[in-house]
Structures are given as C-alpha cells and as structure tokens.
N, C-alpha and C. Protein backbone atom coordinates (compact mmCIF):
# COMPACT_ATOMS: atom_id res chain seq x y z
N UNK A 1 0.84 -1.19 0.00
CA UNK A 1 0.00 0.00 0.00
C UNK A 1 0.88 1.24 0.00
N UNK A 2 0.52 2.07 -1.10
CA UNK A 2 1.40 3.44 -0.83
C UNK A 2 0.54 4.57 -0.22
N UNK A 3 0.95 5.41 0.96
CA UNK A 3 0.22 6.68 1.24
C UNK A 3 0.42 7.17 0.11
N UNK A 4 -0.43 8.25 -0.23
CA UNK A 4 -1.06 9.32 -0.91
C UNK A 4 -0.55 10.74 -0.26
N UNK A 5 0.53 11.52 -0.33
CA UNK A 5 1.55 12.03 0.31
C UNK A 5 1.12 13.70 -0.40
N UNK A 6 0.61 14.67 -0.06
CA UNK A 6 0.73 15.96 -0.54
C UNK A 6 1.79 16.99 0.03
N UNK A 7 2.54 17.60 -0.57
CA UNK A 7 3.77 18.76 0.10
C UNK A 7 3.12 19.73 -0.31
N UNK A 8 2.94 20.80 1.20
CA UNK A 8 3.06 22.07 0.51
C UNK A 8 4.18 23.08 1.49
N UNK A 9 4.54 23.87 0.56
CA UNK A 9 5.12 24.95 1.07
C UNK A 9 4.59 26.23 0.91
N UNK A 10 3.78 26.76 1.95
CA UNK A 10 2.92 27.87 2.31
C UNK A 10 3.63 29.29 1.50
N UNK A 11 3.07 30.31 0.90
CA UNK A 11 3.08 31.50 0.48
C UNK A 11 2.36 31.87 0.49
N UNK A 12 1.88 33.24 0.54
CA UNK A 12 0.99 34.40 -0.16
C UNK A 12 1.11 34.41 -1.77
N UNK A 13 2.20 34.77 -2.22
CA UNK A 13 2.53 34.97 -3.25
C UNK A 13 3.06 33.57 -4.12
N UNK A 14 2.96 32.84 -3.25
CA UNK A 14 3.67 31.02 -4.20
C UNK A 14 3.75 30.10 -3.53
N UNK A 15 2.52 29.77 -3.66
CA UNK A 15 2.69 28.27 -2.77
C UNK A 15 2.80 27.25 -3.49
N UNK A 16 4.20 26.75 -2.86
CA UNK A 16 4.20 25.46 -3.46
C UNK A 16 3.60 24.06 -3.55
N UNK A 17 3.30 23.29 -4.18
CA UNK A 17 2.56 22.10 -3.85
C UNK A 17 3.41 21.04 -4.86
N UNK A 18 3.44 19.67 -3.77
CA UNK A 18 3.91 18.29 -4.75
C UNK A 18 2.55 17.55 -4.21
N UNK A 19 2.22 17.19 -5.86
CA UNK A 19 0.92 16.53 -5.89
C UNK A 19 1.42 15.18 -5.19
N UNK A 20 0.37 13.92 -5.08
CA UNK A 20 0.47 12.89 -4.75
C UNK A 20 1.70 11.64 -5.99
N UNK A 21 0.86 12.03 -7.20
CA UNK A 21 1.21 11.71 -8.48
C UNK A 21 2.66 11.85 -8.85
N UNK A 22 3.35 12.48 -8.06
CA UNK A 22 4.72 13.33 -8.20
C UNK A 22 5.02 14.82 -9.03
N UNK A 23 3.54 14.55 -9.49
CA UNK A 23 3.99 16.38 -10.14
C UNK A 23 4.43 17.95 -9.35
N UNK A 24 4.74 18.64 -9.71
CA UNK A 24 4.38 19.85 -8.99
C UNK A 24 3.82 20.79 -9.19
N UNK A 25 3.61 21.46 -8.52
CA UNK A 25 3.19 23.49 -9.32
C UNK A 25 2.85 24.15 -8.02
N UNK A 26 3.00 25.18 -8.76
CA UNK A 26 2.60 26.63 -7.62
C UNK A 26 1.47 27.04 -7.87
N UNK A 27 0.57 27.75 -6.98
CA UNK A 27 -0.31 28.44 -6.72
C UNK A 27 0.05 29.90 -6.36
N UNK A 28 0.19 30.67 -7.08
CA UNK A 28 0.50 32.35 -7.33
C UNK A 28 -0.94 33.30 -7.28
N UNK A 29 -0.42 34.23 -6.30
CA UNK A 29 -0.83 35.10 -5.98
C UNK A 29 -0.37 35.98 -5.97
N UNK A 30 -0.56 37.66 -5.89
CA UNK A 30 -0.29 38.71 -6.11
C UNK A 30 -0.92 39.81 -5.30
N UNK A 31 -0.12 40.65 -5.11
CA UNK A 31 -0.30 41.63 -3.90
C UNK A 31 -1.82 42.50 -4.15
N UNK A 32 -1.64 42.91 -5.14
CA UNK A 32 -3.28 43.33 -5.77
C UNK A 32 -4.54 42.36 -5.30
N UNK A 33 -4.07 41.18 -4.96
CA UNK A 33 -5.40 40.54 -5.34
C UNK A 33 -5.72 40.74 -3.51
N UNK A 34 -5.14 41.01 -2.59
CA UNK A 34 -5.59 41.46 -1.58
C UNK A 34 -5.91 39.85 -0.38
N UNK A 35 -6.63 39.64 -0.12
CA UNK A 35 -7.04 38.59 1.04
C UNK A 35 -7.94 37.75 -0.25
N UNK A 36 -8.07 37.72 -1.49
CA UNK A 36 -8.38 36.96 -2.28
C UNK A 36 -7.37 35.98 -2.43
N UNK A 37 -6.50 36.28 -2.39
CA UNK A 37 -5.15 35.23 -2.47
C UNK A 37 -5.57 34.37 -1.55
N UNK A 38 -5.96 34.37 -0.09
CA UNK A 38 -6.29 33.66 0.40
C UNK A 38 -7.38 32.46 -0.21
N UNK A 39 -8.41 32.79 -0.54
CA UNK A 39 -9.49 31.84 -1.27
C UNK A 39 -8.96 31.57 -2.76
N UNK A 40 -8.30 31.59 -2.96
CA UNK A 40 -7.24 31.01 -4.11
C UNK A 40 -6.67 30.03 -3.78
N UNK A 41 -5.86 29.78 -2.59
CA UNK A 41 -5.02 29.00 -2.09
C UNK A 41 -6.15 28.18 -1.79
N UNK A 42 -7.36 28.38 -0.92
CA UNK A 42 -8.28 27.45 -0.42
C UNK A 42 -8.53 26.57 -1.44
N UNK A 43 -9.10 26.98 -2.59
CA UNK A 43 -9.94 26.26 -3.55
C UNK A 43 -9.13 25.35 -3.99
N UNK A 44 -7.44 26.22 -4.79
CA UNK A 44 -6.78 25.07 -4.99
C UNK A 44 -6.39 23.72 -4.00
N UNK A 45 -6.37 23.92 -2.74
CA UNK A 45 -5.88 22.92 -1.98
C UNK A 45 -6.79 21.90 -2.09
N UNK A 46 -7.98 22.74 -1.74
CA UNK A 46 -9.53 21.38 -1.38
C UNK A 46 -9.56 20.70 -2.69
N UNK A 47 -9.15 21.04 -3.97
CA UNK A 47 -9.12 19.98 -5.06
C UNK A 47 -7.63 19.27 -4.87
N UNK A 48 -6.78 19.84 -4.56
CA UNK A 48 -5.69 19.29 -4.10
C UNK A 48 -5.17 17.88 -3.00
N UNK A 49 -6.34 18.23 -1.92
CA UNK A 49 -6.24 17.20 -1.06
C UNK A 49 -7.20 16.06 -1.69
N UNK A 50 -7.84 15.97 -2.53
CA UNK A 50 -8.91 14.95 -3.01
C UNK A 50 -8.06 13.61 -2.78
N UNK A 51 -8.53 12.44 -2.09
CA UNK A 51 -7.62 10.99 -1.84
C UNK A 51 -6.13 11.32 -1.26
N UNK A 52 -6.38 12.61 -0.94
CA UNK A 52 -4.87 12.31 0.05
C UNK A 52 -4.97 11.97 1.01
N UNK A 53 -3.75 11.36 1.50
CA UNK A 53 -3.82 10.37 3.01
C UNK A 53 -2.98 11.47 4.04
N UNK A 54 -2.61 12.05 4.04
CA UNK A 54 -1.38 12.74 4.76
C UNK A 54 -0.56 14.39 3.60
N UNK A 55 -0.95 15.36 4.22
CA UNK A 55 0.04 16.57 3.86
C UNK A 55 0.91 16.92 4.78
N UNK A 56 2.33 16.90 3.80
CA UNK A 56 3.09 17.82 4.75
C UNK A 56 3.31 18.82 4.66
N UNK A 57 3.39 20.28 5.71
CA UNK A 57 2.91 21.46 5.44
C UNK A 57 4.53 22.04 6.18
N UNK A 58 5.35 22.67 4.96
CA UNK A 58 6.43 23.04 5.71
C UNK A 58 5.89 24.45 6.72
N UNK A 59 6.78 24.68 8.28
CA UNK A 59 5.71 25.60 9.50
C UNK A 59 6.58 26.21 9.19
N UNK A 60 6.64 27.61 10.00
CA UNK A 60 6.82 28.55 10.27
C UNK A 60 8.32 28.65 10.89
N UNK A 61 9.05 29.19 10.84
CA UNK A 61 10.27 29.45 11.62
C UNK A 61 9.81 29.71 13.24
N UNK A 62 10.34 28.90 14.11
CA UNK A 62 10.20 28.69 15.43
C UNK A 62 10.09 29.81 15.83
N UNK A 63 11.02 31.32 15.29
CA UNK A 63 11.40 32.62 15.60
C UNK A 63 10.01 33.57 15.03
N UNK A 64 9.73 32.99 14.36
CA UNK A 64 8.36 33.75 13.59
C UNK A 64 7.04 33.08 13.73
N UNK A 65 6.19 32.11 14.94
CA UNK A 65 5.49 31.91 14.49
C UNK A 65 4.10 32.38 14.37
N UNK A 66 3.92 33.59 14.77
CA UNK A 66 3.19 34.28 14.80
C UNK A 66 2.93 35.72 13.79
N UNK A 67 3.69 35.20 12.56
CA UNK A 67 3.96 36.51 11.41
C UNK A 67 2.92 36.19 10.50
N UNK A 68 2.36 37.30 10.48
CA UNK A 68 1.32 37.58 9.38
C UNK A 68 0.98 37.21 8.27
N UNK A 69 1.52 37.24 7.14
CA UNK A 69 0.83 37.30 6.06
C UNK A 69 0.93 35.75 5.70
N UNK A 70 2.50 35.21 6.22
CA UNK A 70 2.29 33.50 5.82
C UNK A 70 1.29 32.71 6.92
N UNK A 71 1.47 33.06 7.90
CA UNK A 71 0.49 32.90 8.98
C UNK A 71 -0.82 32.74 8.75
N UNK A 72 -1.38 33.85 8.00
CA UNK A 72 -1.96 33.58 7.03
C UNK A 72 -2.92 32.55 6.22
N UNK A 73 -1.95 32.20 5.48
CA UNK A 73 -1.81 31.41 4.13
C UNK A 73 -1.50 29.91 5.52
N UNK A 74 -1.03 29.81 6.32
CA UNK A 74 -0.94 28.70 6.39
C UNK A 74 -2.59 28.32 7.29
N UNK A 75 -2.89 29.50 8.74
CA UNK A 75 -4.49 29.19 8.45
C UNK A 75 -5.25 28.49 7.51
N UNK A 76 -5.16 29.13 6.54
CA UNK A 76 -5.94 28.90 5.37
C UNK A 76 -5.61 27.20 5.06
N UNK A 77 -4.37 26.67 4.75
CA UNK A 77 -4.47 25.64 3.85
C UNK A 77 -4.64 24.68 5.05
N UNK A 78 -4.38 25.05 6.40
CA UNK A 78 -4.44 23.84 7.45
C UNK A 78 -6.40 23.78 7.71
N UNK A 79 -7.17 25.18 7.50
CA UNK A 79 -8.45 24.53 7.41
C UNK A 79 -8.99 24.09 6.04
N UNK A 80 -8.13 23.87 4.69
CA UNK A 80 -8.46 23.41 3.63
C UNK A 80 -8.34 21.66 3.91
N UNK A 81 -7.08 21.36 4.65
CA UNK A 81 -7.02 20.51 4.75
C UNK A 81 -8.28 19.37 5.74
N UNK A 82 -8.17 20.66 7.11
CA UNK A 82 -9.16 20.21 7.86
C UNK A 82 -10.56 19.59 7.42
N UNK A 83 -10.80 20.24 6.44
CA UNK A 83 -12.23 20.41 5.90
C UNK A 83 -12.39 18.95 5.25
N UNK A 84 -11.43 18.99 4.50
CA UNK A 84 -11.09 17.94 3.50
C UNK A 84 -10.71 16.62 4.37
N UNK A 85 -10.71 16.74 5.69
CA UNK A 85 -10.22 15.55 6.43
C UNK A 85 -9.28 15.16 6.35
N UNK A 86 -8.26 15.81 5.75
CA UNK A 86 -6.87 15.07 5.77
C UNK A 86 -5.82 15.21 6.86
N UNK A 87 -5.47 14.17 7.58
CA UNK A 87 -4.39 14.33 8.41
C UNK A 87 -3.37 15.76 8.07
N UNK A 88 -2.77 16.41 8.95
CA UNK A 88 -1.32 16.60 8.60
C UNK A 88 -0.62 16.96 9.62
N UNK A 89 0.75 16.92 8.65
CA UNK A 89 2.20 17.17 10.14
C UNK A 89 2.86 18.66 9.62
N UNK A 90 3.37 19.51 10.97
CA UNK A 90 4.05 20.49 10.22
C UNK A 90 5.68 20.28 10.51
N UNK A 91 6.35 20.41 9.68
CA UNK A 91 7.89 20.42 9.51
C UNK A 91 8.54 21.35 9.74
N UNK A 92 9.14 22.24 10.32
CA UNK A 92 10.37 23.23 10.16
C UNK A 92 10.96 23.59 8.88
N UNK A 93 11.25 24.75 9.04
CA UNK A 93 12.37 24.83 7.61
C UNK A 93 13.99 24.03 8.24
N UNK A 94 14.32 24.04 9.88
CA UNK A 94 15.66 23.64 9.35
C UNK A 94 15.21 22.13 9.60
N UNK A 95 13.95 21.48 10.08
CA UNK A 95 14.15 20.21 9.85
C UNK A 95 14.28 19.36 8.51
N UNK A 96 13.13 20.40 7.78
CA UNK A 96 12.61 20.11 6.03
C UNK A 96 14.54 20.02 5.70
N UNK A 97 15.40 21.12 5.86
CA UNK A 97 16.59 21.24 4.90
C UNK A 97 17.88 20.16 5.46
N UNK A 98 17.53 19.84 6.91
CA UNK A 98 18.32 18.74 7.41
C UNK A 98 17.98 17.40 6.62
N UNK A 99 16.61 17.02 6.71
CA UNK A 99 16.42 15.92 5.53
C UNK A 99 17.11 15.99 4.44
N UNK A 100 16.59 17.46 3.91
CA UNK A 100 17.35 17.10 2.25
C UNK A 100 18.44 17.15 2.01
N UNK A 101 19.29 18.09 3.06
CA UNK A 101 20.80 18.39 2.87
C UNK A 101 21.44 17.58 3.99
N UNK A 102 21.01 17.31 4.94
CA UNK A 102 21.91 16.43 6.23
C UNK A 102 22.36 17.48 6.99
N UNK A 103 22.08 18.64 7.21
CA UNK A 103 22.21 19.73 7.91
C UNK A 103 21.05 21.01 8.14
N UNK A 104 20.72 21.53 9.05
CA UNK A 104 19.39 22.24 8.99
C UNK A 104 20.05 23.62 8.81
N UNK A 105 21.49 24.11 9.15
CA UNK A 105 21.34 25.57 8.92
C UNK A 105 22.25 25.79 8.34
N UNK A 106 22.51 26.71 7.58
CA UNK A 106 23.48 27.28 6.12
C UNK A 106 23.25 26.59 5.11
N UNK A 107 21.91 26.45 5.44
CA UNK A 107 21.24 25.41 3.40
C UNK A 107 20.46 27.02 2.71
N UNK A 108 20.89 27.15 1.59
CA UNK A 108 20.16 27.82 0.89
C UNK A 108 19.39 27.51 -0.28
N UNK A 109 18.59 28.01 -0.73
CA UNK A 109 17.47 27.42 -1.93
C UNK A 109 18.49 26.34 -3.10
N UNK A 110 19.26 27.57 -3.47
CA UNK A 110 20.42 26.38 -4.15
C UNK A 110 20.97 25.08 -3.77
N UNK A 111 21.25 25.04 -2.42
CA UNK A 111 21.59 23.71 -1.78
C UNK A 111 20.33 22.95 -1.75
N UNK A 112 18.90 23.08 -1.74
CA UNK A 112 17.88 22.20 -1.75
C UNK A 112 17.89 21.71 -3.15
N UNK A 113 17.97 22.77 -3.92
CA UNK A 113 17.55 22.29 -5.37
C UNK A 113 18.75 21.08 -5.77
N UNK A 114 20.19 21.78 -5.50
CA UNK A 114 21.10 20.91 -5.79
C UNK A 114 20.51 19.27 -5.54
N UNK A 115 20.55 18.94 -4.32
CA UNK A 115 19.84 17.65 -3.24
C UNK A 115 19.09 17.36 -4.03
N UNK A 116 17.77 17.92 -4.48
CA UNK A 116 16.74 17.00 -5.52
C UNK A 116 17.35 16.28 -6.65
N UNK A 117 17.94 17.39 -7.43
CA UNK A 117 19.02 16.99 -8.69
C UNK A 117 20.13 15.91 -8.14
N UNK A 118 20.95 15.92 -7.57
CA UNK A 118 21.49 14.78 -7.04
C UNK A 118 20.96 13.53 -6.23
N UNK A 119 19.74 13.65 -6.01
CA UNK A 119 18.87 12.62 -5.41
C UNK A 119 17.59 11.78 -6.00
N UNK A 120 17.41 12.91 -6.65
CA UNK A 120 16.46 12.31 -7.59
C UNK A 120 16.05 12.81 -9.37
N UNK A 121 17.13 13.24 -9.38
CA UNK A 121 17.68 13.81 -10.79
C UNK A 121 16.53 14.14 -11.32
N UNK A 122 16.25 15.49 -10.69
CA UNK A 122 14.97 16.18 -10.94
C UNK A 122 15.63 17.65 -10.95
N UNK A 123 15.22 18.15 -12.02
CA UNK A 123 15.65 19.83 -12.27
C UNK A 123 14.47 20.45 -11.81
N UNK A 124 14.08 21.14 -11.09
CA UNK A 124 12.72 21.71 -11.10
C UNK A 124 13.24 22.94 -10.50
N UNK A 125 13.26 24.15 -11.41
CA UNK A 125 13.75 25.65 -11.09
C UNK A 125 12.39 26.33 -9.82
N UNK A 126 11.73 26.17 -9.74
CA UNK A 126 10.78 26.78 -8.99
C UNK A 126 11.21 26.34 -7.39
N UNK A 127 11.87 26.88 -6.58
CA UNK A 127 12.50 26.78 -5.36
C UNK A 127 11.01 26.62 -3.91
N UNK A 128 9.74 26.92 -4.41
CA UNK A 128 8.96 26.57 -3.95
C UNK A 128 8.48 25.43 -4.04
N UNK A 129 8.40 25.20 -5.29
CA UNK A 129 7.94 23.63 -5.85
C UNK A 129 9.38 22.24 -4.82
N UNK A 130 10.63 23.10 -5.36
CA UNK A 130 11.57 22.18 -4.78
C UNK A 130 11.40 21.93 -3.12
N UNK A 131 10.81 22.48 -2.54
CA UNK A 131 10.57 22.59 -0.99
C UNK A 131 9.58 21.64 -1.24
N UNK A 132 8.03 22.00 -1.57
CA UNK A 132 7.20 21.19 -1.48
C UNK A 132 7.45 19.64 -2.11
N UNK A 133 8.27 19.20 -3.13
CA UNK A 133 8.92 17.96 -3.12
C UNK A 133 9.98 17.26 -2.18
N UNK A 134 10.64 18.24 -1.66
CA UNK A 134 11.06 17.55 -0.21
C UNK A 134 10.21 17.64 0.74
N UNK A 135 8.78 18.00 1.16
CA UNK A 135 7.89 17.90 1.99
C UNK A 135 7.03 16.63 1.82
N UNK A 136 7.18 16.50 0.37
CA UNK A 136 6.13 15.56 -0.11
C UNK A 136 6.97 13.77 0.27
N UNK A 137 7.99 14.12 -0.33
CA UNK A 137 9.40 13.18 0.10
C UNK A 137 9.57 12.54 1.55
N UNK A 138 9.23 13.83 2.33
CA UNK A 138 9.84 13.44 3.81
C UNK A 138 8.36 12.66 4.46
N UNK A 139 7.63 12.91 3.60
CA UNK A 139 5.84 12.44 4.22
C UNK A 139 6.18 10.79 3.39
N UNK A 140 6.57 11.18 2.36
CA UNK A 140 6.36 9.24 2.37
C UNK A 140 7.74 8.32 3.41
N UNK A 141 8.67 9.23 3.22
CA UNK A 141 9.73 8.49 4.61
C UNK A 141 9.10 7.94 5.81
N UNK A 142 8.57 9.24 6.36
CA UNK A 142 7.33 9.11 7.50
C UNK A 142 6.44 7.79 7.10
N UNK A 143 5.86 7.53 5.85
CA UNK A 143 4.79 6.35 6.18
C UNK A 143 5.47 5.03 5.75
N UNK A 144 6.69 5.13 5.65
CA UNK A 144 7.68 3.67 5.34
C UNK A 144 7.76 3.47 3.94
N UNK A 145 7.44 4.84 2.83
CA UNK A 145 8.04 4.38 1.15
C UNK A 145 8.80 5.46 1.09
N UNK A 146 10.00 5.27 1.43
CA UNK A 146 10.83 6.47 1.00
C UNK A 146 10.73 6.57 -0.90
N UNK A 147 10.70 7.99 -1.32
CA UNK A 147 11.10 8.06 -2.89
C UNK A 147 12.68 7.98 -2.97
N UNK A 148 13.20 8.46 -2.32
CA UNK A 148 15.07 8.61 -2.27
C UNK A 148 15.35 7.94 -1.48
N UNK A 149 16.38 7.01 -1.46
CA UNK A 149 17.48 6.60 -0.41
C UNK A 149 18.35 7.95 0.25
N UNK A 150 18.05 7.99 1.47
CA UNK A 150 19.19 9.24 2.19
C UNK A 150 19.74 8.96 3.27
N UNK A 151 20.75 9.24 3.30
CA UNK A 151 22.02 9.02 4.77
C UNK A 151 21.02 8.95 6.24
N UNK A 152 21.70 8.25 6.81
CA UNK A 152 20.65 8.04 7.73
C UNK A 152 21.01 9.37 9.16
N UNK A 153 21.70 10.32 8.69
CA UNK A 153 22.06 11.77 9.52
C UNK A 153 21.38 12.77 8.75
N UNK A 154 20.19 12.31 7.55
CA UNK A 154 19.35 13.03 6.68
C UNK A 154 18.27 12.52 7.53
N UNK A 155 17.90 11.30 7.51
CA UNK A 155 16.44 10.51 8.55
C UNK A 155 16.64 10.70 9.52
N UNK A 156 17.75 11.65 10.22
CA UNK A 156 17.70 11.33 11.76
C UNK A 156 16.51 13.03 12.18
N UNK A 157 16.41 13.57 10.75
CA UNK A 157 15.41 14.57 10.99
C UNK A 157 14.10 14.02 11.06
N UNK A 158 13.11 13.44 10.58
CA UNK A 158 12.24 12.55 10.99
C UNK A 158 12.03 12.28 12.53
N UNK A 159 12.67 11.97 13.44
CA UNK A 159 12.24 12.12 15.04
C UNK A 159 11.55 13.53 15.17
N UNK A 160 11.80 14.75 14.40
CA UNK A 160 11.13 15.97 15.13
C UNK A 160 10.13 16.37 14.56
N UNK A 161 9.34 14.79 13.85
CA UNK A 161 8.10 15.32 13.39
C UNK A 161 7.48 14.96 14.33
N UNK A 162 6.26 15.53 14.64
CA UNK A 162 5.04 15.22 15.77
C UNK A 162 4.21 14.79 14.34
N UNK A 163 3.55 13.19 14.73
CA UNK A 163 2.58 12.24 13.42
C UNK A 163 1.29 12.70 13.62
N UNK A 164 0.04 12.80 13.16
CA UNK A 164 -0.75 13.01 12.97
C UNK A 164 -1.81 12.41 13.68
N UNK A 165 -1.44 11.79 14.54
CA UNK A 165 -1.67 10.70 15.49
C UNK A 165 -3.17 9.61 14.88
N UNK A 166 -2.43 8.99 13.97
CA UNK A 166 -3.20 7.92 13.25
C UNK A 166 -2.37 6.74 12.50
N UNK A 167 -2.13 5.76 12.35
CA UNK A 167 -0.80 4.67 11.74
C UNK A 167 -0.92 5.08 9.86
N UNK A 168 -0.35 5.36 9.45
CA UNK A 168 -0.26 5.75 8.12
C UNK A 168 -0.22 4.92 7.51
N UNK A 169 0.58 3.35 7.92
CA UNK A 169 0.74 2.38 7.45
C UNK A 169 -0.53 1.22 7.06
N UNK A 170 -1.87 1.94 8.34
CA UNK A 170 -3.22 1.13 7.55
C UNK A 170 -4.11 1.78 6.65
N UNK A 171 -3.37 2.83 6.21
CA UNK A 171 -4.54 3.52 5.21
C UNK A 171 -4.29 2.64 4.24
N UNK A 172 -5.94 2.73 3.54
CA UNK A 172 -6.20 1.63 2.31
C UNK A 172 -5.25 2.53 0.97
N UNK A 173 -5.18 1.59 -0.11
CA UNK A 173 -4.31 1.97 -1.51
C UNK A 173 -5.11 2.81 -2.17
C-alpha cells in the first residue's frame, strides 16, 4: 500500500505544492489581489487534497510563528485541509533542509535544489515547488516508502516530526 503524500510549502505569493502523483506546481498570488489570495489558495488545496492520506505542510520558523501574512496562508491551507479531512504534520524549515541536505542551517534554496538533482535527478527551477517535493518526500519516509534513499544523519530529521496521530501504514491503496 502506498500513502497518498501531498507537500506544501505555504506562500501568499507562491505556494508550493507536490501533488500525490509526483507532479508539482505553484499556486501564485499577487499583492493586488488582496485577502483573495487567500481563497485562491483554499480552492486550490480542497481539489488538491482529493484521496490524500497525509500533507506535509512546511511551518513557520520557530522565531516567527506568529507573522502575518504567511500565517496567514498557512491558516488557510491547514483549514483546507481540515475540511477535506486530511491528516497533517508540520515540519520546520531547518528540519525540512536537514532531511534534504543532512544539515538544517546554512542550506540555501540552491543547496535544496542541488539535493533534488542529485537525489532524484529532478531539475525543477521553482524553489517553492523544490521545498514542497522535499515535503512531499519526507511524508512518504514518515509512512515507510521512502522516494530517495538518504544518509541516515538526513532521517535522523524525521524524530522531530510530531505524526498526525493515526498509523499511516493502515490507510487503504
């Protein structure tokens, strides 16, 4: 049985998402469009979560978690999800970049993207999208199908997820 694994990485202006399927894309928004951006992000998610078993939603910087506008946007997609019934876990940015890089701090967008391309020889220029594929990545680690083989000082980030408190491993195919 494989979970059904959604990544997103929260924006106002670009949220990233890795579908279940392995695709990706962003959801773009724009400063004009005001708190509409918000119900943008909604709509796309709730078609987004359709048969997902589990999203992982990269959080907030420990130092910020109470900042506005992503704050936001992440409201929003955690009651898209809610709605939609789907479990989820939130990740850190330096836990998300310890997975992908084996270290959580002095990773920059370039060092993530690099990691995909060397891991799963995937070019994908959109540095949002590349987050939400290591979100999507670290959610199937979590339910026992890793997509990548990674050093096990990359999995030792995995302990600082808090699970969704449900076995991932009996959801149906």
């Amino acid at each position: 049985m494989t979970t059904r694994v959604l990544g997103i990485d929260p924006s106002l202006t670009a949220t990233g998402l890795a579908l279940p399927d392995g695709a990706t894309c962003t959801i773009r928004g724009n400063a004009d469009e005001g708190d509409q951006r918000l119900h943008k992000i909604a709509v796309r998610l709730r078609d987004a979560a359709i048969g997902v078993d589990l999203a992982v939603i990269e959080d907030l910087p420990t130092h910020a978690q109470g900042a506005g506008k992503t704050g936001m946007a992440q409201g929003v997609i955690r009651l898209a999800l809610i709605e939609a019934e789907v479990p989820y876990v939130t990740v850190t940015p330096a836990t998300l970049k310890k997975y992908a890089c084996g270290r959580g701090t002095g990773v920059d967008k370039a060092d993530m993207r690099m990691a995909l391309y060397k891991r799963a020889g995937l070019d994908i220029r959109d540095d949002n999208q590349v987050d939400a594929w290591w979100l999507r990545a670290l959610g199937h680690d979590l339910a026992g199908h890793p997509l990548v083989q990674l050093p096990q000082t990359h999995r030792d980030a995995l302990a600082k997820v808090i699970w969704p408190g449900r076995d991932l491993m009996a959801v149906p195919a």
